[in-house]
Protein backbone atom coordinates (compact mmCIF):
# COMPACT_ATOMS: atom_id res chain seq x y z
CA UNK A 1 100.66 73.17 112.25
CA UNK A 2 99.65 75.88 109.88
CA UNK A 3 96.20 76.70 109.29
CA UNK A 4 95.54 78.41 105.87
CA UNK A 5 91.98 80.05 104.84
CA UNK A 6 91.64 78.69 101.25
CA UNK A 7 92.35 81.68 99.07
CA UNK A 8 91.21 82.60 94.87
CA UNK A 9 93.68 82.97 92.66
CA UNK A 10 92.40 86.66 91.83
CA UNK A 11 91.41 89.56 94.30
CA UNK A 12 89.01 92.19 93.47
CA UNK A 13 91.57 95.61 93.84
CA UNK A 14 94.43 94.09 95.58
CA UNK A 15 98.20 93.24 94.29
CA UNK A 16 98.55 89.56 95.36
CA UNK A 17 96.19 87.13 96.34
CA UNK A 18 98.66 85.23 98.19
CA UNK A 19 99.54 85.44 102.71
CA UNK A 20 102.24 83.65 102.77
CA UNK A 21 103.66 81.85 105.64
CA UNK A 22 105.93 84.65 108.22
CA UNK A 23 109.61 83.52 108.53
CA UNK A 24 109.62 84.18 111.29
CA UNK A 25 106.84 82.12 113.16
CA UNK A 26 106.35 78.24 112.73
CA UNK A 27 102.40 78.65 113.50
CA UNK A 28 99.70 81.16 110.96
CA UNK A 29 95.99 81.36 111.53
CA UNK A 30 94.16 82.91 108.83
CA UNK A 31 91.21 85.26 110.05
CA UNK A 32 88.29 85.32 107.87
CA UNK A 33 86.27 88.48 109.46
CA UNK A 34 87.74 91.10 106.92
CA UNK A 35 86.20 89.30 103.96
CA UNK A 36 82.96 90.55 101.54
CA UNK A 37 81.97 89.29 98.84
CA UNK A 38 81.07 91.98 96.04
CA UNK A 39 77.64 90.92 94.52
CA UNK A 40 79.17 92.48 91.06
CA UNK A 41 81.50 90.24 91.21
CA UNK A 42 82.66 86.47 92.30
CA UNK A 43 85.84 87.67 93.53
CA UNK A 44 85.68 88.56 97.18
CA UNK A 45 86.87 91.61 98.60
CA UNK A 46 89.23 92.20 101.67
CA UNK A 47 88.63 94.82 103.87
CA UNK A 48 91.12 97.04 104.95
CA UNK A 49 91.90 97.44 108.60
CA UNK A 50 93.29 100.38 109.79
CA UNK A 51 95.26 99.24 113.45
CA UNK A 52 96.89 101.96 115.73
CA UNK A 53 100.82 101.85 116.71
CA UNK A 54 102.03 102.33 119.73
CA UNK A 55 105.71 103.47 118.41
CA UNK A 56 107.02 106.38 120.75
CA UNK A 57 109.31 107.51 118.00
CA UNK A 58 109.07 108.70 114.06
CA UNK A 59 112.36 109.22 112.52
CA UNK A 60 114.08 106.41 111.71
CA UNK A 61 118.20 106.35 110.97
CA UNK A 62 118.96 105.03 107.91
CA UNK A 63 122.40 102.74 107.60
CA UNK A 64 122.31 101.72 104.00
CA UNK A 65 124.86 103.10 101.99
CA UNK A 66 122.80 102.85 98.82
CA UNK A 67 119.92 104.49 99.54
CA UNK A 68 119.94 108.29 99.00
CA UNK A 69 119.02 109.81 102.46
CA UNK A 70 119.50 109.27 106.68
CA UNK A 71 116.66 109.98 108.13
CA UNK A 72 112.95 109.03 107.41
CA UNK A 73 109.32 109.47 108.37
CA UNK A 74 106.66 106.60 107.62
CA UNK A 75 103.47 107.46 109.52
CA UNK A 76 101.80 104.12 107.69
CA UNK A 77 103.38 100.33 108.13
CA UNK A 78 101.96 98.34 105.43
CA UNK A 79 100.60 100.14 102.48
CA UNK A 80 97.00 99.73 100.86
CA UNK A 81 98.29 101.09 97.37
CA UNK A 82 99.21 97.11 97.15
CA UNK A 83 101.72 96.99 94.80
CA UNK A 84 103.12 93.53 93.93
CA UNK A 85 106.38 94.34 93.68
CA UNK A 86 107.00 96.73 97.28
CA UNK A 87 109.98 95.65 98.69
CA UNK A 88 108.90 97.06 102.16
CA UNK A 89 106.42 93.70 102.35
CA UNK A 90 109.02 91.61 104.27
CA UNK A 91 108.80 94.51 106.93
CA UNK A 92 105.48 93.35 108.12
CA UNK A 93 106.31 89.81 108.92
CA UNK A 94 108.28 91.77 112.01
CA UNK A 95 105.19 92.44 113.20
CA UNK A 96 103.81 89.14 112.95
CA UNK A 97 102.04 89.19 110.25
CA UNK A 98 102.29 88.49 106.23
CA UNK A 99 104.08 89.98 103.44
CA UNK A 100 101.43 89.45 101.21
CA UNK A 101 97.61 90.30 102.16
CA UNK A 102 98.12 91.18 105.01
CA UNK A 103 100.82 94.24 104.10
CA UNK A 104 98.17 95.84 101.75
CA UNK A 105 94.97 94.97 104.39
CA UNK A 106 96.18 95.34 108.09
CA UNK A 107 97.80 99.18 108.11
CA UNK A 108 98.96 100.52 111.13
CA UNK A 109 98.53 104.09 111.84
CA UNK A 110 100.74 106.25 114.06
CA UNK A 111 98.25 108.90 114.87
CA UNK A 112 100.79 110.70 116.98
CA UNK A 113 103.24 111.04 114.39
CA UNK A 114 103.41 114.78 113.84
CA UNK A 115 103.51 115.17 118.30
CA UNK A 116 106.67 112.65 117.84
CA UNK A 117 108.16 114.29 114.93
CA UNK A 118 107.68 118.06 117.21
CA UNK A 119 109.22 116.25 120.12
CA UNK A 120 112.54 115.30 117.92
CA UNK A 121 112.84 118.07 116.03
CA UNK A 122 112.62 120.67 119.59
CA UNK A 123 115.37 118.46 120.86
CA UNK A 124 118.46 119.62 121.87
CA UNK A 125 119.83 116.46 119.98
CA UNK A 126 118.09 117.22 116.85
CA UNK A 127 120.73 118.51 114.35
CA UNK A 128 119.36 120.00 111.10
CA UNK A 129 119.21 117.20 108.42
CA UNK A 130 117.02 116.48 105.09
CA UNK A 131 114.33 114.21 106.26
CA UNK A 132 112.20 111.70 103.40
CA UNK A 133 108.92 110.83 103.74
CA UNK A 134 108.12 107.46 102.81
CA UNK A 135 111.62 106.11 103.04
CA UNK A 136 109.20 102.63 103.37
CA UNK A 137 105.71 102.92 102.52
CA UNK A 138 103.63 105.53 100.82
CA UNK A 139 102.84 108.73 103.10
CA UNK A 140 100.10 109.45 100.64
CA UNK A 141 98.26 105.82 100.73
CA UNK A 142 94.71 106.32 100.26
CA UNK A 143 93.79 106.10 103.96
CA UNK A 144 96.15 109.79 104.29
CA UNK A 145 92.90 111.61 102.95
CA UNK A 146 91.07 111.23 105.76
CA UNK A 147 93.57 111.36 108.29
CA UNK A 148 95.68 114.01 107.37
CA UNK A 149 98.55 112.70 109.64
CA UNK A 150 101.22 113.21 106.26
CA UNK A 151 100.09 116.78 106.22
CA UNK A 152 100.12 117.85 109.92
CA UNK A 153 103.80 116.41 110.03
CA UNK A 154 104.61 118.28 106.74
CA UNK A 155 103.36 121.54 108.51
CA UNK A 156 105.27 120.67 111.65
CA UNK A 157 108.36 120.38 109.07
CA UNK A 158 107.61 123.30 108.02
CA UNK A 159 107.19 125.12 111.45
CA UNK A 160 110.83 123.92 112.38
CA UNK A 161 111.45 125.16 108.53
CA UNK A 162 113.23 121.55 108.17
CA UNK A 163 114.42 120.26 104.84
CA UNK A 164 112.54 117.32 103.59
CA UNK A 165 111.56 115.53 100.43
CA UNK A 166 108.72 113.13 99.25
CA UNK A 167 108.42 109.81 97.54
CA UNK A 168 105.22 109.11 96.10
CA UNK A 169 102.44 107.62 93.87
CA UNK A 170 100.08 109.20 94.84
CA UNK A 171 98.23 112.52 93.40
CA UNK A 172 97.19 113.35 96.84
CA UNK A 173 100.10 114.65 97.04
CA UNK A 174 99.03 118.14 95.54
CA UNK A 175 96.28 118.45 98.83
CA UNK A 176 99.48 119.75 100.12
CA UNK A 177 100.90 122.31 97.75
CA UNK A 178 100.34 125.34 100.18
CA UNK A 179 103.02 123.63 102.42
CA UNK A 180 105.44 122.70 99.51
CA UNK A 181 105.42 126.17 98.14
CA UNK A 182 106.35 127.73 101.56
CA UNK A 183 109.38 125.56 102.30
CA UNK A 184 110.40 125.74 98.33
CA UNK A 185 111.08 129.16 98.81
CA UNK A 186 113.83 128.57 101.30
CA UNK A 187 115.40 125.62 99.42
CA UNK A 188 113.50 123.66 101.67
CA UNK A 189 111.49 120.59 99.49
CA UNK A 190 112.17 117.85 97.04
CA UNK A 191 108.89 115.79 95.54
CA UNK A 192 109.61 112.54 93.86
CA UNK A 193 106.78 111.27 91.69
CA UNK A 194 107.56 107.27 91.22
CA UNK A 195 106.53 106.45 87.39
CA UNK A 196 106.64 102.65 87.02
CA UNK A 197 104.65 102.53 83.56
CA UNK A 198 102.51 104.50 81.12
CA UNK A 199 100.29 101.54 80.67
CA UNK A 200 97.06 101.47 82.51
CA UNK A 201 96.42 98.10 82.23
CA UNK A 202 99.50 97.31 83.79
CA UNK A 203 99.37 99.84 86.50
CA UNK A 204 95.69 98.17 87.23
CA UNK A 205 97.23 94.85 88.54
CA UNK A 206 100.65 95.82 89.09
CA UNK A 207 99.89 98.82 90.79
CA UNK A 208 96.07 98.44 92.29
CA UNK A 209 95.68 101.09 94.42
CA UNK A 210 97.50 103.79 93.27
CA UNK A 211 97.15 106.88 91.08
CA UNK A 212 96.48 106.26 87.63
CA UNK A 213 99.84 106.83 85.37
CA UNK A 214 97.78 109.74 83.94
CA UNK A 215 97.03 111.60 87.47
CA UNK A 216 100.74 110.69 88.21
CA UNK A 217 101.94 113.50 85.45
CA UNK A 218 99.23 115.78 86.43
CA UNK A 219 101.13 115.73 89.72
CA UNK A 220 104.16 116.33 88.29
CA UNK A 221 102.49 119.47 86.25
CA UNK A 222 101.02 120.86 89.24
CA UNK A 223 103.91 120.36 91.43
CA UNK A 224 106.67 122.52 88.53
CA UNK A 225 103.39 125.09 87.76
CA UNK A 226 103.72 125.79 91.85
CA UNK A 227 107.36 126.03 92.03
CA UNK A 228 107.92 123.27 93.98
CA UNK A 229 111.18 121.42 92.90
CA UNK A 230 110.01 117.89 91.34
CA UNK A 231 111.22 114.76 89.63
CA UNK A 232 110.50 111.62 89.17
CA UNK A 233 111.52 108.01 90.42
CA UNK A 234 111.65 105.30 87.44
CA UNK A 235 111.38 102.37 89.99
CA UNK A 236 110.65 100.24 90.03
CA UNK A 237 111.91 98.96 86.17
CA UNK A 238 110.99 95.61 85.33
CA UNK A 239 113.62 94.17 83.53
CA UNK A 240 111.43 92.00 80.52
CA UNK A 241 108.41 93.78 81.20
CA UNK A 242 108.07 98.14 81.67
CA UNK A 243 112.14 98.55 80.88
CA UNK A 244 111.14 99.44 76.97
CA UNK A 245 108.90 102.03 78.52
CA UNK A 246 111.94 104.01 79.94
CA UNK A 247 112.27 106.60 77.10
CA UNK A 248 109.21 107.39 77.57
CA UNK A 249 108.81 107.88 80.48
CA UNK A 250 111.30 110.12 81.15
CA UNK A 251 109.83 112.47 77.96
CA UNK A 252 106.81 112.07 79.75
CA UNK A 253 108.12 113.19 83.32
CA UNK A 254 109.96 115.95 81.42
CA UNK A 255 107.06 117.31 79.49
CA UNK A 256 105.03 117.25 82.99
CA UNK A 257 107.93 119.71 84.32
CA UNK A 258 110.13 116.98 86.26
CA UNK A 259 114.05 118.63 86.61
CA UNK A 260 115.40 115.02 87.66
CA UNK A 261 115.20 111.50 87.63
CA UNK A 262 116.16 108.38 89.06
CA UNK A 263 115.94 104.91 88.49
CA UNK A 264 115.72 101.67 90.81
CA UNK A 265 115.60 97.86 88.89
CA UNK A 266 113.27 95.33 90.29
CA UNK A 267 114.56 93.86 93.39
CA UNK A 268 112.63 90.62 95.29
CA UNK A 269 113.81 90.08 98.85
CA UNK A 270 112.45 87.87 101.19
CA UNK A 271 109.04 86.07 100.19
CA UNK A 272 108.49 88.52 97.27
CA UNK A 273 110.44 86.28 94.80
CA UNK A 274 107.01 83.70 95.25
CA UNK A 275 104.58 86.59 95.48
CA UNK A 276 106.01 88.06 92.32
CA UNK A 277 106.16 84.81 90.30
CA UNK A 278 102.42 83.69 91.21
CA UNK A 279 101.78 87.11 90.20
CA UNK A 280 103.03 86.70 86.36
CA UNK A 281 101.74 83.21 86.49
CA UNK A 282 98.28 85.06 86.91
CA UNK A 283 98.71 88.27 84.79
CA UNK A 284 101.60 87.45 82.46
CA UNK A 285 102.17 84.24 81.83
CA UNK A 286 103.68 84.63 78.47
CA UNK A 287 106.23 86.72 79.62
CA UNK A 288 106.91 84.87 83.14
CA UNK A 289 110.22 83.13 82.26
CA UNK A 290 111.52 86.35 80.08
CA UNK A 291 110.57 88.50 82.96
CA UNK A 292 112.71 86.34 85.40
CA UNK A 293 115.53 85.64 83.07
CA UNK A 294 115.73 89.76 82.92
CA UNK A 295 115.87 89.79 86.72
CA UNK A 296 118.69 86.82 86.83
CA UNK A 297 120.54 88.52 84.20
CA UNK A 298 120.81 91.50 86.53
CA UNK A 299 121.37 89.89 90.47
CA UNK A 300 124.00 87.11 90.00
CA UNK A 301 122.25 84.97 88.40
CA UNK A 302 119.61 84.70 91.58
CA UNK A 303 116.00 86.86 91.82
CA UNK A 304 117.40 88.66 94.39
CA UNK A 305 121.06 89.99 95.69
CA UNK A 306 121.22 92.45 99.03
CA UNK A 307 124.72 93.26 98.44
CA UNK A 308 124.71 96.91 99.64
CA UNK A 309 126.66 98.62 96.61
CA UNK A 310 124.35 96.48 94.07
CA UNK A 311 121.10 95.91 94.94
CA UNK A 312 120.00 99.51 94.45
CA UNK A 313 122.33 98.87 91.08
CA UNK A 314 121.86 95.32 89.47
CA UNK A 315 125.08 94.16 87.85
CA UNK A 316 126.02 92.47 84.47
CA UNK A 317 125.49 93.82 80.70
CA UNK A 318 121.79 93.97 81.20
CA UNK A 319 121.86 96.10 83.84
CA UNK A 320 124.60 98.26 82.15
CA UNK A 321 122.39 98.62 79.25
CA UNK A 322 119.53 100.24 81.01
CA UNK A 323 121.84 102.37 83.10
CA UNK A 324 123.35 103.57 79.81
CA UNK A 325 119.68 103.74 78.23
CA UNK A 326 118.57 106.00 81.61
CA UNK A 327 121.49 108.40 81.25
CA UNK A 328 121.28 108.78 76.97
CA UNK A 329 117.51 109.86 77.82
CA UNK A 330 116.96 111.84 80.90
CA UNK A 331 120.62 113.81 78.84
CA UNK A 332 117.98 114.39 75.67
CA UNK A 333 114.66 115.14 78.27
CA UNK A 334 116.86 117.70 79.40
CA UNK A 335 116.73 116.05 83.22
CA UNK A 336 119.19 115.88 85.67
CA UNK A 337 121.04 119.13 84.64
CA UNK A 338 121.96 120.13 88.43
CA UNK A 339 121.68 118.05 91.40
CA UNK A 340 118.58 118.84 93.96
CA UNK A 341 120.39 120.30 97.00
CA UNK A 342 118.72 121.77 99.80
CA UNK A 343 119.73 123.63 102.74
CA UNK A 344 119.20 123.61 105.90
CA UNK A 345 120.08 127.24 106.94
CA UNK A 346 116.37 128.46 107.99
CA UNK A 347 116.17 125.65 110.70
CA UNK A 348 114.54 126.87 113.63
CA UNK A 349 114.06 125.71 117.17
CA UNK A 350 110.26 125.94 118.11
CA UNK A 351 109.67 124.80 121.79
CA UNK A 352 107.30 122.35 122.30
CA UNK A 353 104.34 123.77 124.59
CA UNK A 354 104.81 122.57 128.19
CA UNK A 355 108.56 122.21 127.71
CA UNK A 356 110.92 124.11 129.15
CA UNK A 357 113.34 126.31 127.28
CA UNK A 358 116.56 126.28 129.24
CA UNK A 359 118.17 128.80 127.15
């Protein structure tokens, strides 16, 4: 039996309205205590809950051959920036809950993540590599000002003097300068400021919770006026629907003081294929079936296609013309001119306090 709370087609502020069923469990009760209803507005409004997780580890190895880095940190597991399109939504459902709501209203925290990260990095097994942060979902989600936990694990990173770099959305980002400066000036820091659209109103409902396109840039500016190496992440493109808007973009990003850029196309694994199609059915309905023609045009013929070696890709003429489109324009912006490299020579070994240094 599954038990659904009925649900409106529209939420006030979030990226899908939608909790779909987990894959992994036959039985889904739908709790009804984190709902208000705004007295501005009809729509109701989900409160976020913020849950704490027990993990006793905060790296995690990465085995994909298309993604650009081995080892991550993600001190968040779901992501209140809601965007429709996150790809890290199926991830939830391993915890027993939904890839829709539920990803962008039940967050779990690991408050301990910079004591875990201290613990690794001290260890004897701990060789020197680059480390991202938010390999999965956004260090810098809203719920990061308060907590801090992104920055006290930045500052442990920089304590061990650890490479690292950043993926985000978020302005917040820039809280943190004073730590980016200190390990840019031993080759030590990468920011990545992800760019989906210049559009507001398609940011609002594609992107709900996130920086506005505009406060995105300023990041960018602020980041390059600092000295802290930064570029810019063109993913994900929407084949149909924000690809025209790659040009630019990338002027834009360049302008801001981005040195490089990447791209990612829209990919749907999992449940997000329905998620994503209820949400043009809601905000786009004119260009629903151009939008998923793009995206079949580019995966086989399918919404999705997890062959490692193309899904980070796409395949086909489409996708060849907006690889060939994102390499004639970040050429003229003037991006990409040298790859970002950084080193790890100014790792140190800081002993934890309480442990003993056998050496």
């Amino acid at each position: 039996m599954v038990i659904f709370m009925e649900r409106p087609e529209k939420v006030k502020g979030r990226g899908t309205a939608l909790n779909p069923l987990n894959r992994f469990e036959h039985v889904a009760i739908e709790e009804g205590d984190y709902v208000q209803h705004s007295p501005e507005d009809e729509m109701p409004l989900y409160r976020t809950q913020f849950i704490a997780d027990p993990s006793k580890s905060i790296l995690t190895q990465n085995d994909s051959p298309d993604v650009g880095f081995d080892f991550s940190v993600n001190p968040y597991r779901g992501c209140e920036h809601g965007c429709v399109y996150c790809f890290a939504r199926p991830t939830h459902e391993y915890l027993g809950l939904s890839a829709g709501m539920d990803f962008e209203t039940k967050i779990l925290v690991k408050h301990n993540a910079p004591e875990l990260l201290r613990n690794k990095l001290s260890s004897r097994s701990w060789k020197p590599e680059v480390v991202n942060f938010s390999g999965v979902t956004d260090c810098y989600q809203p719920i990061e000002r308060k907590l801090e936990i992104t920055r006290k694990c930045l500052d442990v990173m920089r304590e061990f003097r650890n490479p690292f770099t950043i993926i985000t959305k978020n302005h917040l980002v820039t809280r943190d300068i004073d730590i980016l400066k200190n390990m840019a000036e031993i080759n030590g820091v990468g920011v990545f400021i992800s760019v989906t659209t210049l559009n507001p109103k398609v940011a609002e409902v594609m992107e709900p919770r996130t920086s506005h396109p505009v406060s995105r840039l300023r990041a960018i500016e602020e980041l390059a006026k600092a000295g802290i190496p930064v570029g810019s992440m063109v993913a994900p493109i929407v084949p149909g629907l924000t690809d025209h808007e790659l040009p630019n973009i990338l002027k834009a990003v360049s302008n801001a003081g981005a040195s490089f850029a990447g791209m990612v196309p829209l990919r749907l694994p999992y449940v997000l294929d329905d998620l994503f199609i209820q949400w043009l059915e809601q905000h786009f309905p004119d260009r629903k079936e151009r939008v998923l023609n793009r995206i079949k045009e580019i995966r086989g013929g399918k919404l999705n296609n997890s062959d490692f070696g193309t899904r980070m890709r796409g395949e086909g003429k489409y996708a060849e013309h907006i690889r060939a489109m994102f390499h004639l324009y970040t050429n003229k912006e003037g991006l990409n001119k040298k790859r970002l490299e950084l080193s790890t020579e100014h790792f140190r070994k800081v002993t934890v306090p309480g442990q003993l240094d056998l050496f």
